[in-house]
Protein backbone atom coordinates (compact mmCIF):
# COMPACT_ATOMS: atom_id res chain seq x y z
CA UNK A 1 -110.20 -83.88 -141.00
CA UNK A 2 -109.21 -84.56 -137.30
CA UNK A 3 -111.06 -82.60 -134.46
CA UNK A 4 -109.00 -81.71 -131.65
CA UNK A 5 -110.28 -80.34 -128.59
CA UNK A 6 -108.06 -77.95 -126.05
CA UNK A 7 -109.42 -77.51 -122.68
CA UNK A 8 -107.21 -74.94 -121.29
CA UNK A 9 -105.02 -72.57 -123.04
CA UNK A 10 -102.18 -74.21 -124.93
CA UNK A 11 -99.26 -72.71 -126.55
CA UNK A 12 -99.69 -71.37 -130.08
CA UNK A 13 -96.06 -72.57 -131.43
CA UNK A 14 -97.61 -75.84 -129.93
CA UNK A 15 -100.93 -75.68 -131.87
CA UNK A 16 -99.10 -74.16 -134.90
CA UNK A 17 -97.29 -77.52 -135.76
CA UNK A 18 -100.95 -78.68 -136.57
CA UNK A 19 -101.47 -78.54 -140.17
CA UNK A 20 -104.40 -76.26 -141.05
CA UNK A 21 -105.73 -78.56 -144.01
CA UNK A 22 -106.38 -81.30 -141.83
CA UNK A 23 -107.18 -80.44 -138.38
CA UNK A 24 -109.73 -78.43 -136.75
CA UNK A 25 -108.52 -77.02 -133.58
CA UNK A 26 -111.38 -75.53 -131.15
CA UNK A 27 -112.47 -75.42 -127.41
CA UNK A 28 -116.08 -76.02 -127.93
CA UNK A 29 -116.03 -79.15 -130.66
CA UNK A 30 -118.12 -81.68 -131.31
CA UNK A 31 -117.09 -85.44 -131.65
CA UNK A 32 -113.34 -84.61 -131.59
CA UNK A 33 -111.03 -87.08 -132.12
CA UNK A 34 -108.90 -86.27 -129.14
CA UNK A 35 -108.21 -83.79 -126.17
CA UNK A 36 -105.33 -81.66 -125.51
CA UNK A 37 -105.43 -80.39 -121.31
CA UNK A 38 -103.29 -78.72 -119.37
CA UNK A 39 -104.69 -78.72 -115.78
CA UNK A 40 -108.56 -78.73 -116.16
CA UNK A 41 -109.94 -81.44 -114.31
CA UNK A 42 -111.61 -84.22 -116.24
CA UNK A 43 -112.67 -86.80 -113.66
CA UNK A 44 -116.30 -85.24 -113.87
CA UNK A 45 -115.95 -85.30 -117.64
CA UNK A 46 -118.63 -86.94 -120.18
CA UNK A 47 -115.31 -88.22 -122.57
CA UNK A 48 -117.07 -88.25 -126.10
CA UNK A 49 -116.73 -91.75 -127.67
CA UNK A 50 -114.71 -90.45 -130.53
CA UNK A 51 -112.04 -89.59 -128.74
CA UNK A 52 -109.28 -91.83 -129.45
CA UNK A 53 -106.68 -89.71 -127.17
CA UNK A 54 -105.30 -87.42 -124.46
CA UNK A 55 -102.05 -85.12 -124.41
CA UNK A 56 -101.64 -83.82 -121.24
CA UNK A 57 -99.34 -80.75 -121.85
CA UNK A 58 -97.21 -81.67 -118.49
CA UNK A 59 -95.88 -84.78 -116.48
CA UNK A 60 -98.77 -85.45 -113.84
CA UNK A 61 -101.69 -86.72 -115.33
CA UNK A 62 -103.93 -86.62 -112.14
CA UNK A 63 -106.24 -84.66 -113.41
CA UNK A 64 -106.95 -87.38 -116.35
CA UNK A 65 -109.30 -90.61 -115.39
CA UNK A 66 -106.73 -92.69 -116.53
CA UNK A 67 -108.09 -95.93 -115.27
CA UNK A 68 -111.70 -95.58 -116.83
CA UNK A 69 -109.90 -94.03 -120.31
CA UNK A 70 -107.73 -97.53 -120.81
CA UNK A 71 -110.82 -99.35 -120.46
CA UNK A 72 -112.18 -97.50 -123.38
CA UNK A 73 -108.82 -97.95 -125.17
CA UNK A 74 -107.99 -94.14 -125.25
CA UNK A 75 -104.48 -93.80 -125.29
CA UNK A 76 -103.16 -91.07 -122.33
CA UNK A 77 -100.07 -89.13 -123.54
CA UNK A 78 -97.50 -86.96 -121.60
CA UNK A 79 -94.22 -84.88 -121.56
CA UNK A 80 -92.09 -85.56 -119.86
CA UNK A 81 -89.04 -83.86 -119.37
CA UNK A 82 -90.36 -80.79 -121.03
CA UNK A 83 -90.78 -79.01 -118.35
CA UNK A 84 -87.85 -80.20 -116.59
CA UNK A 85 -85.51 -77.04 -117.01
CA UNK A 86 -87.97 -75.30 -115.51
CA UNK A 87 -88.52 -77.33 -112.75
CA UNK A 88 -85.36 -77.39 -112.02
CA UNK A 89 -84.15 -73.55 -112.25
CA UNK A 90 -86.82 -73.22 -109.63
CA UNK A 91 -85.88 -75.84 -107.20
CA UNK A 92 -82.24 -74.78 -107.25
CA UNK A 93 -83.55 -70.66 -106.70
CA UNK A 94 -85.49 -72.55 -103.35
CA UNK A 95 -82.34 -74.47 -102.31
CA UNK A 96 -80.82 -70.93 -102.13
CA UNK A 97 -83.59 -69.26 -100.31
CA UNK A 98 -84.46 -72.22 -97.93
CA UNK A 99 -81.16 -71.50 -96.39
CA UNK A 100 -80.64 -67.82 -97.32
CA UNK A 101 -83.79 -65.58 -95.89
CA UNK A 102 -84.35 -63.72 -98.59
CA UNK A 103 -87.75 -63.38 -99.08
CA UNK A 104 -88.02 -62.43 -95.36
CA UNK A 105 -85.14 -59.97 -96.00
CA UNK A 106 -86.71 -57.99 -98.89
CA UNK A 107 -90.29 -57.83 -97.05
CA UNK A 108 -88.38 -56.42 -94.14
CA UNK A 109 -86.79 -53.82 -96.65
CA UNK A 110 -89.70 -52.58 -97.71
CA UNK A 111 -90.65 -51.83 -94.03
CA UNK A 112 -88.04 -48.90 -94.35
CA UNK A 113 -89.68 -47.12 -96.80
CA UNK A 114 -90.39 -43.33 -95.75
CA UNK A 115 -86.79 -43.08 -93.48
CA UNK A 116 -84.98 -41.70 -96.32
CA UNK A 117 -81.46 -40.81 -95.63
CA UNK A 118 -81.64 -43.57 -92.62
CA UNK A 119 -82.22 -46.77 -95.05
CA UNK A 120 -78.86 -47.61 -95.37
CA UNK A 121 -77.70 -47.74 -91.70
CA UNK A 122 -80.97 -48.80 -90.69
CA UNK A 123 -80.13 -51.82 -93.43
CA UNK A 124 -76.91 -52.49 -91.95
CA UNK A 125 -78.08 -52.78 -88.26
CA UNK A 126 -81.03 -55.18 -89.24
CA UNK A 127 -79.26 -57.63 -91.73
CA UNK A 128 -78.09 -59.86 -88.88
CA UNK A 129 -81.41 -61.40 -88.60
CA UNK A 130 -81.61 -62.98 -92.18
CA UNK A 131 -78.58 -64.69 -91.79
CA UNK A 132 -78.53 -68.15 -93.41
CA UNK A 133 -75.67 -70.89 -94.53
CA UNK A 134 -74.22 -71.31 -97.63
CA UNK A 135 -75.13 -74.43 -99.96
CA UNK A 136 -71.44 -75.05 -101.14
CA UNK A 137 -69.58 -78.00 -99.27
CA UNK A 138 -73.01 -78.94 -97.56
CA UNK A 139 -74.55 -82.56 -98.46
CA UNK A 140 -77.98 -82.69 -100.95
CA UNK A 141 -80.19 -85.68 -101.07
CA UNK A 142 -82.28 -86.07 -104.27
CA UNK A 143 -85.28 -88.47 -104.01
CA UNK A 144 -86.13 -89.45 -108.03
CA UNK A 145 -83.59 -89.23 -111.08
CA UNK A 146 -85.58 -89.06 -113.47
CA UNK A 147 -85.82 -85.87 -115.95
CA UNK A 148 -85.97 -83.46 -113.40
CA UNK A 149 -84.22 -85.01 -110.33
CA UNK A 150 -80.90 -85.82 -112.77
CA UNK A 151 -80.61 -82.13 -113.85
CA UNK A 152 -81.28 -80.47 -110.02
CA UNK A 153 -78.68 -83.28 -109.11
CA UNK A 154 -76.40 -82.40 -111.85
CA UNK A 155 -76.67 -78.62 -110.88
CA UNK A 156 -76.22 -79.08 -107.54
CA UNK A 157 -72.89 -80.85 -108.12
CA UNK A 158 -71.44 -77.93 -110.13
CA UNK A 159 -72.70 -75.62 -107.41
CA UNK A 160 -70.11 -77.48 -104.89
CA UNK A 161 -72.37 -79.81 -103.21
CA UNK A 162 -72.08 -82.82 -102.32
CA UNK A 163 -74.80 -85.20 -104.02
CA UNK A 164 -76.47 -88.27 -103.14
CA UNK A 165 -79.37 -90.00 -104.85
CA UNK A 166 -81.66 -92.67 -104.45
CA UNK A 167 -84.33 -93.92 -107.27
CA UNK A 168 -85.04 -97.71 -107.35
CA UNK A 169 -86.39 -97.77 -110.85
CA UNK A 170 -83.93 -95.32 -112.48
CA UNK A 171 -83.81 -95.33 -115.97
CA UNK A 172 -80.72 -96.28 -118.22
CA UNK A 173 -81.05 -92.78 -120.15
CA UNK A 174 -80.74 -90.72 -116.74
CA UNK A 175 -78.31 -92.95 -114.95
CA UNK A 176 -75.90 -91.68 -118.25
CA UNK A 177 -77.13 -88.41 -117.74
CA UNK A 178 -76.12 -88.09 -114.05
CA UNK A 179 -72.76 -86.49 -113.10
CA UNK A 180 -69.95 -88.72 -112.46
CA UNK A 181 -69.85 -86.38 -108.97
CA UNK A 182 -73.26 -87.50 -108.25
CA UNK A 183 -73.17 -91.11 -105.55
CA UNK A 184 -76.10 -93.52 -105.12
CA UNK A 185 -77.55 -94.48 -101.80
CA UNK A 186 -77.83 -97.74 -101.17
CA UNK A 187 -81.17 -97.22 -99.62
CA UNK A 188 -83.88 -94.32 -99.32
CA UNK A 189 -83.34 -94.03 -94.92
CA UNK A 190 -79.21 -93.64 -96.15
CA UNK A 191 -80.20 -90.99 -98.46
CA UNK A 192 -82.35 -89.12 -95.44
CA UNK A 193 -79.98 -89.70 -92.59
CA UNK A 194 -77.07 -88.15 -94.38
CA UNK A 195 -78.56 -85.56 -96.34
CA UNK A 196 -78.35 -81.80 -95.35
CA UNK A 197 -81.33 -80.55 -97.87
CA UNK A 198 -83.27 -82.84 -99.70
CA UNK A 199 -85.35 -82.54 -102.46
CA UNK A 200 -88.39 -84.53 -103.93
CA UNK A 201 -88.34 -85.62 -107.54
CA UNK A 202 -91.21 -88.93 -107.29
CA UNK A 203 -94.58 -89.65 -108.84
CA UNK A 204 -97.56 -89.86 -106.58
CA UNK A 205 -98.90 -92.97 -106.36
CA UNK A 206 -100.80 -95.03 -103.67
CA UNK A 207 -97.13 -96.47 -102.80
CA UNK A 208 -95.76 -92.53 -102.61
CA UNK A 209 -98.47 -90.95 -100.73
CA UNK A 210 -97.62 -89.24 -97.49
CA UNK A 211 -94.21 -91.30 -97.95
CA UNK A 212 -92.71 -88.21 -96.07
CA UNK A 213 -93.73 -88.70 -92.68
CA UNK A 214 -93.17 -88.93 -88.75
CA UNK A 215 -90.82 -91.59 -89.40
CA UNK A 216 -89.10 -91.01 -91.82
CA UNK A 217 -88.35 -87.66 -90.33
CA UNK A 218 -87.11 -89.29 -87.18
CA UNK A 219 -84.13 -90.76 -89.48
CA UNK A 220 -83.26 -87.20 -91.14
CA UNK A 221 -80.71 -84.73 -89.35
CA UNK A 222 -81.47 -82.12 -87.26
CA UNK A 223 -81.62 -78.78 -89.01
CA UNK A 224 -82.42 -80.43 -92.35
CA UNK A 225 -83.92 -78.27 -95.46
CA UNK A 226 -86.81 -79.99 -97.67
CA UNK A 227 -87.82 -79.19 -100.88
CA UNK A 228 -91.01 -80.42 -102.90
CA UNK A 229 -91.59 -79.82 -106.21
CA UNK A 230 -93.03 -82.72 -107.39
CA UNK A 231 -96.78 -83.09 -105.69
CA UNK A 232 -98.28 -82.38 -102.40
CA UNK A 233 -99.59 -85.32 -101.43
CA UNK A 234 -95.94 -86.78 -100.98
CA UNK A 235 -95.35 -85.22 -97.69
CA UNK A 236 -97.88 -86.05 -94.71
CA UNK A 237 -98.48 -82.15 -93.37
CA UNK A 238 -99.13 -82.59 -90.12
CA UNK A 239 -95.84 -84.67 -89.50
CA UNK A 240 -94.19 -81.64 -91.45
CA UNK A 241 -95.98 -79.40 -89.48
CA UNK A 242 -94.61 -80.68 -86.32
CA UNK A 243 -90.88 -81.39 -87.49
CA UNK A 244 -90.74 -77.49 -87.98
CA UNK A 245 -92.55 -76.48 -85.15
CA UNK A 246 -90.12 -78.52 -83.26
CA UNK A 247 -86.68 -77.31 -84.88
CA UNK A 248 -86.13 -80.83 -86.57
CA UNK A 249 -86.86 -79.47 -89.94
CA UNK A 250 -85.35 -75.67 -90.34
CA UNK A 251 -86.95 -74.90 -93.78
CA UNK A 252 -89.68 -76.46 -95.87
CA UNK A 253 -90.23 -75.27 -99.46
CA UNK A 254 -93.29 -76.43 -101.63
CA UNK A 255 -94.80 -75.52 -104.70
CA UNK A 256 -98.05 -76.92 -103.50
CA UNK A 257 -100.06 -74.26 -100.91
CA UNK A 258 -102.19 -75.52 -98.32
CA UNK A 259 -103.98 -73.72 -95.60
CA UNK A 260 -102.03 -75.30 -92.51
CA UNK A 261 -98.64 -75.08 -94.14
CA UNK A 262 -99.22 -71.13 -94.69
CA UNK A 263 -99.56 -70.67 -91.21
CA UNK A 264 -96.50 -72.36 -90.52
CA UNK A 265 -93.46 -70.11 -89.39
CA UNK A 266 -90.23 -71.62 -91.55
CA UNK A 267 -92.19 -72.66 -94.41
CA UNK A 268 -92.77 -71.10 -97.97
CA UNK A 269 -95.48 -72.32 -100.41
CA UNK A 270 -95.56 -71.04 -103.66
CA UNK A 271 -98.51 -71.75 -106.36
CA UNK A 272 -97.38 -74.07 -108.15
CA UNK A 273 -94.66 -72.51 -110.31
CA UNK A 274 -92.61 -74.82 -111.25
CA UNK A 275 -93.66 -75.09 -115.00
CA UNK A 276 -94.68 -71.52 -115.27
CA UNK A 277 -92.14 -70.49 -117.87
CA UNK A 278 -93.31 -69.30 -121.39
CA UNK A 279 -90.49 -71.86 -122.49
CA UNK A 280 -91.80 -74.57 -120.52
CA UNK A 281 -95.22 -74.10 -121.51
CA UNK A 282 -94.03 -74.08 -125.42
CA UNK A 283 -91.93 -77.15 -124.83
CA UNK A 284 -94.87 -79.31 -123.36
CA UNK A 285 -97.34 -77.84 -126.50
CA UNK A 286 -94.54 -78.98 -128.74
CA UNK A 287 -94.20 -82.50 -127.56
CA UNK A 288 -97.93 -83.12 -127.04
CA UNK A 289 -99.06 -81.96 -130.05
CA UNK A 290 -96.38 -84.33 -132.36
CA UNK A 291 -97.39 -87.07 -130.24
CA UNK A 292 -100.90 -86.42 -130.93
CA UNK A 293 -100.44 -85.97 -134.48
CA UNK A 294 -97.68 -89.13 -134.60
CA UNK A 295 -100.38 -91.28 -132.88
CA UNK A 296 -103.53 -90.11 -135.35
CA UNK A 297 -102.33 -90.21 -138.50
CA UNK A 298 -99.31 -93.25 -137.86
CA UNK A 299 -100.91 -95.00 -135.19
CA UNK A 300 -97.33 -95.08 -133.16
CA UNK A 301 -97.39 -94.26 -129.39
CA UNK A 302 -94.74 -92.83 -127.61
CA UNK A 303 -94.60 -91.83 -123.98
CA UNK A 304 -97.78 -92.52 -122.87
CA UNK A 305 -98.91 -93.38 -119.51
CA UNK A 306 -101.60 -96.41 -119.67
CA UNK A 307 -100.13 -97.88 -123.29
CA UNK A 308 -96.86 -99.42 -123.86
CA UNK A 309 -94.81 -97.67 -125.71
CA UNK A 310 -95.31 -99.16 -129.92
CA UNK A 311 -94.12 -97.76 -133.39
CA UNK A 312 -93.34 -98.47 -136.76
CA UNK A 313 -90.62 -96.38 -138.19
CA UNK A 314 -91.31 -95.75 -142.05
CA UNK A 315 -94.88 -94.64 -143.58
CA UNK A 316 -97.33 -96.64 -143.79
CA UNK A 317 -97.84 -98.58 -147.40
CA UNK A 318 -99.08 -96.36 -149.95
CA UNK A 319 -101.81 -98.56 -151.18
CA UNK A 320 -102.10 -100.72 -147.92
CA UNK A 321 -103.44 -100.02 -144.31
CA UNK A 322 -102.10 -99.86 -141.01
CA UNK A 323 -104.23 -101.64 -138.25
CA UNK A 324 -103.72 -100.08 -134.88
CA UNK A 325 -105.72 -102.78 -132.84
CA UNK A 326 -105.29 -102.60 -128.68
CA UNK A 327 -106.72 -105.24 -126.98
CA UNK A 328 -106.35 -107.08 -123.11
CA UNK A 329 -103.35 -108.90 -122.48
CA UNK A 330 -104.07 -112.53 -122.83
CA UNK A 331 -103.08 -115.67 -124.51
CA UNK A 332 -103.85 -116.38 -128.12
CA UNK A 333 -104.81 -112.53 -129.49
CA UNK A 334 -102.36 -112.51 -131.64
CA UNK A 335 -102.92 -115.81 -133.21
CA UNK A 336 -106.54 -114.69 -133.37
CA UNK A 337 -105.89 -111.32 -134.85
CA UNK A 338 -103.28 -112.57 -137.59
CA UNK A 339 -106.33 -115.97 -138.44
CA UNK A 340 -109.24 -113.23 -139.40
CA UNK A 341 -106.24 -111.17 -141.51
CA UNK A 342 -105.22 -114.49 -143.49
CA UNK A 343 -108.31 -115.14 -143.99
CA UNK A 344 -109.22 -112.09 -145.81
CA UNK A 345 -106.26 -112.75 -148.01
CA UNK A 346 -104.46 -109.67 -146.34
CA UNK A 347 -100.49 -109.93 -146.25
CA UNK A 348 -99.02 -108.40 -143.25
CA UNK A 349 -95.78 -106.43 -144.39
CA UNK A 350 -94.95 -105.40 -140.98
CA UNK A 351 -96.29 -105.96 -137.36
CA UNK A 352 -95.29 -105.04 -133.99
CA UNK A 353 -96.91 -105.93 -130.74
CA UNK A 354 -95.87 -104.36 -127.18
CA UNK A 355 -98.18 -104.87 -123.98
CA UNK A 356 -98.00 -102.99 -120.45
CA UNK A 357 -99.77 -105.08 -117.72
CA UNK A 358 -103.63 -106.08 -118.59
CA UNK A 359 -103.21 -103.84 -121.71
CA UNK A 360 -101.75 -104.96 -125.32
CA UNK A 361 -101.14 -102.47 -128.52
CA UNK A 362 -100.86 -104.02 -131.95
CA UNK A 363 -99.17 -101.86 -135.51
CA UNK A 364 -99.92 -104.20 -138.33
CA UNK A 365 -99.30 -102.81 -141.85
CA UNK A 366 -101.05 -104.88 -144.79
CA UNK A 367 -100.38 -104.44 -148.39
CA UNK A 368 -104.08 -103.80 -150.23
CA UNK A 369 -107.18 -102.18 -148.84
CA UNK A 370 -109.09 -103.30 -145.65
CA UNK A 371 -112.23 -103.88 -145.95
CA UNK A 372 -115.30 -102.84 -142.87
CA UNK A 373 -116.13 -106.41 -142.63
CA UNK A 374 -112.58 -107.02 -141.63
CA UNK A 375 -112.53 -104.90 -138.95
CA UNK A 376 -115.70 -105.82 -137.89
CA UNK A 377 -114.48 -109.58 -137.70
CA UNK A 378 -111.40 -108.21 -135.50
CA UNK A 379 -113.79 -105.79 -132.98
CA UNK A 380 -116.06 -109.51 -132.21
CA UNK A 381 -112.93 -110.71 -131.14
CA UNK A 382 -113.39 -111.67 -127.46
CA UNK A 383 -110.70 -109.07 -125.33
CA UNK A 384 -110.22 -106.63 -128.57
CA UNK A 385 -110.42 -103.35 -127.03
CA UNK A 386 -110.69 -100.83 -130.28
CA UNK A 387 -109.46 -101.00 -133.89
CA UNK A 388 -108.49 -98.51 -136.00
CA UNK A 389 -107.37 -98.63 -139.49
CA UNK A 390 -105.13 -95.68 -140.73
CA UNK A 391 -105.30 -95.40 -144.73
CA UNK A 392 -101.64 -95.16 -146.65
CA UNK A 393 -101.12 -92.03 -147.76
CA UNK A 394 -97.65 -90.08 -148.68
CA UNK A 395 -96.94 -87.85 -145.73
CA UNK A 396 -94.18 -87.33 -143.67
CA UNK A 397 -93.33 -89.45 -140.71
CA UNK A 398 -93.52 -87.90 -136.84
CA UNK A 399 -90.40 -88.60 -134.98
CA UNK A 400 -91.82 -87.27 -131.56
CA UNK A 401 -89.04 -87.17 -128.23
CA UNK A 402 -89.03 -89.77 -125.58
CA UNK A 403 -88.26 -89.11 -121.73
């Protein structure tokens, strides 16, 4: 039976897709085997050592130690591009409203309530002050192709604009995803001095952090239109702060809220909407639960965050084991690991081995039954991080979907 622990409240089609005979599903559980979160924080956390893995139902995982979880060999799963639709219908409703006034307009409205027969002249007279440009013709920059930026870029295109991206480390899947209509900048200060609106589709990292500041403002056009849907921490606040104050930036939309930035004539915050869609939420359920239940009971791993990615396609052997060993990414583990297996008289039918930088994930199927002392004899090896050894048995296969 495998223990699974939610922290927040996760979709039911998600949870449904675990089957009831073997999985316990609770919020209080002891010694689960591993953690499904949406957005509670877990930095302050006491991780039990059972707990083999996270699914983060979502793309940021900042809320997950991940660091201190791929010392203990606790692989960190999560969705990405499930939310992206979402993401995206939003960005493209605040790419219309950045330039179009409308939430000024309709709080204005409301101010007219109790004139009766005078709304619709009074209406008339005071619509001149929410004028705004149109999108179509006008020139968007999108920072980040992945899921989401590819599909806001896509859009955008359609819509009549004219598109421009910049991401270094694009990925072959989005780059044949992207709109022929869509052109890449040579360079991110391009991208920014040509762009009329641009929009924020990056991870934060240390490299990323406050990467939207005084000077690169300097470089963008007066009158630009910003957008940030992606995190917070992106855009240095003060410097944004100022840019509007001084004219330099007409419009700043962000889905992250922050005292200052409220305060701030000419720019919206919203609270963090841009996965809150019952679809959305479904969609990241869905994907983190079958990579949860792909990564238990097959040992593959598949868009995670701190391990490479690592499967074997086809069950495991029906009398045999699979060994799901990670370990640190030096010289001479795998000679090591396959020495104590020969010498048990174990015949590896199938082995794959994928590392991502100090960390190394091993799928080795053998043909007869494992015995402890085995995997005792591969946990004393010096740099083995965890073993775990997954018992054949007939059950169907998890195909889980990749970014």
């Amino acid at each position: 039976m495998y223990k699974i622990q939610t922290l927040n409240k996760i979709s039911p089609d998600g949870l449904a897709l675990f089957p009831r005979d073997t999985y316990e599903i609770a919020s209080e559980i002891l010694n689960p085997d591993a953690v499904l979160v949406r957005s509670a924080k877990m930095h302050d956390m006491e991780i039990p050592a059972t707990v083999k893995a996270i699914a983060r139902a979502g793309a940021g995982v900042n809320n997950i130690p991940v660091p201190e979880m791929t010392e203990k060999g606790i692989v960190v799963f999560n969705t990405p591009g499930a939310n992206a639709n979402a993401v995206k219908e939003l960005v493209l409703a605040a790419l219309l409203f950045s330039s179009r006034p409308v939430h000024k307009a309709a709080e204005w409205a409301k101010g007219l309530i109790g004139k009766g027969d005078e709304i619709p002249d009074l209406a008339e007279k005071g619509k001149s002050q929410f004028v705004g440009p149109e999108i179509r013709g006008k020139t968007l920059g999108v920072i980040g192709l992945g899921a989401i930026g590819a599909m806001v870029a896509n859009d955008a295109h359609s819509l009549g604009m004219n598109v421009i991206g910049y991401d270094p480390f694009i990925s072959v899947d989005a780059a044949w995803s992207l709109s022929r209509g869509v052109s890449k900048a040579e360079s991110l200060d391009i991208l920014l001095g040509k762009a009329d609106y641009i929009t924020i589709h990056v991870p934060q990292t240390n490299e990323t952090k406050g990467f939207i500041n005084a000077e690169k403002l300097k470089i963008m056009k007066n009158g630009v239109r910003i957008l940030n849907f992606a995190r917070g921490g992106l855009v240095n606040n003060a410097d944004m702060i100022k840019a509007v104050a001084d004219g330099k930036v007409a419009c700043y939309v962000s889905d992250f809220a922050d005292e200052e930035m409220l305060k701030t004539e000419n720019v919206i915050c919203l609270p963090h909407l841009g996965a809150s869609t019952p679809e959305a939420e479904d969609n990241c359920a869905t994907m983190a639960v079958n990579q949860l239940i792909d990564f238990l009971e097959n040992g593959n791993i598949v868009n995670s965050v701190n391990f490479p990615k690592c499967r074997i396609d086809g069950p495991i052997p029906k009398d045999g084991v699979r060994l799901c060993i990670a370990n640190k990414n030096v010289p001479n583990m795998i000679g090591q690991i396959t020495g104590v297996l020969a010498g048990a008289s174990l015949n590896i039918e199938s082995m794959t081995n994928q590392n991502r930088a100090d960390v190394a994930y091993n799928l080795i199927d053998v043909n007869s039954a494992v015995d402890e002392s085995v995997v005792n004899k591969l946990k004393a090896i010096d740099g083995i991080i965890t073993v775990r050894a997954i018992t054949g048995r007939e059950h169907p296969v998890v195909h889980t979907e990749e970014e």
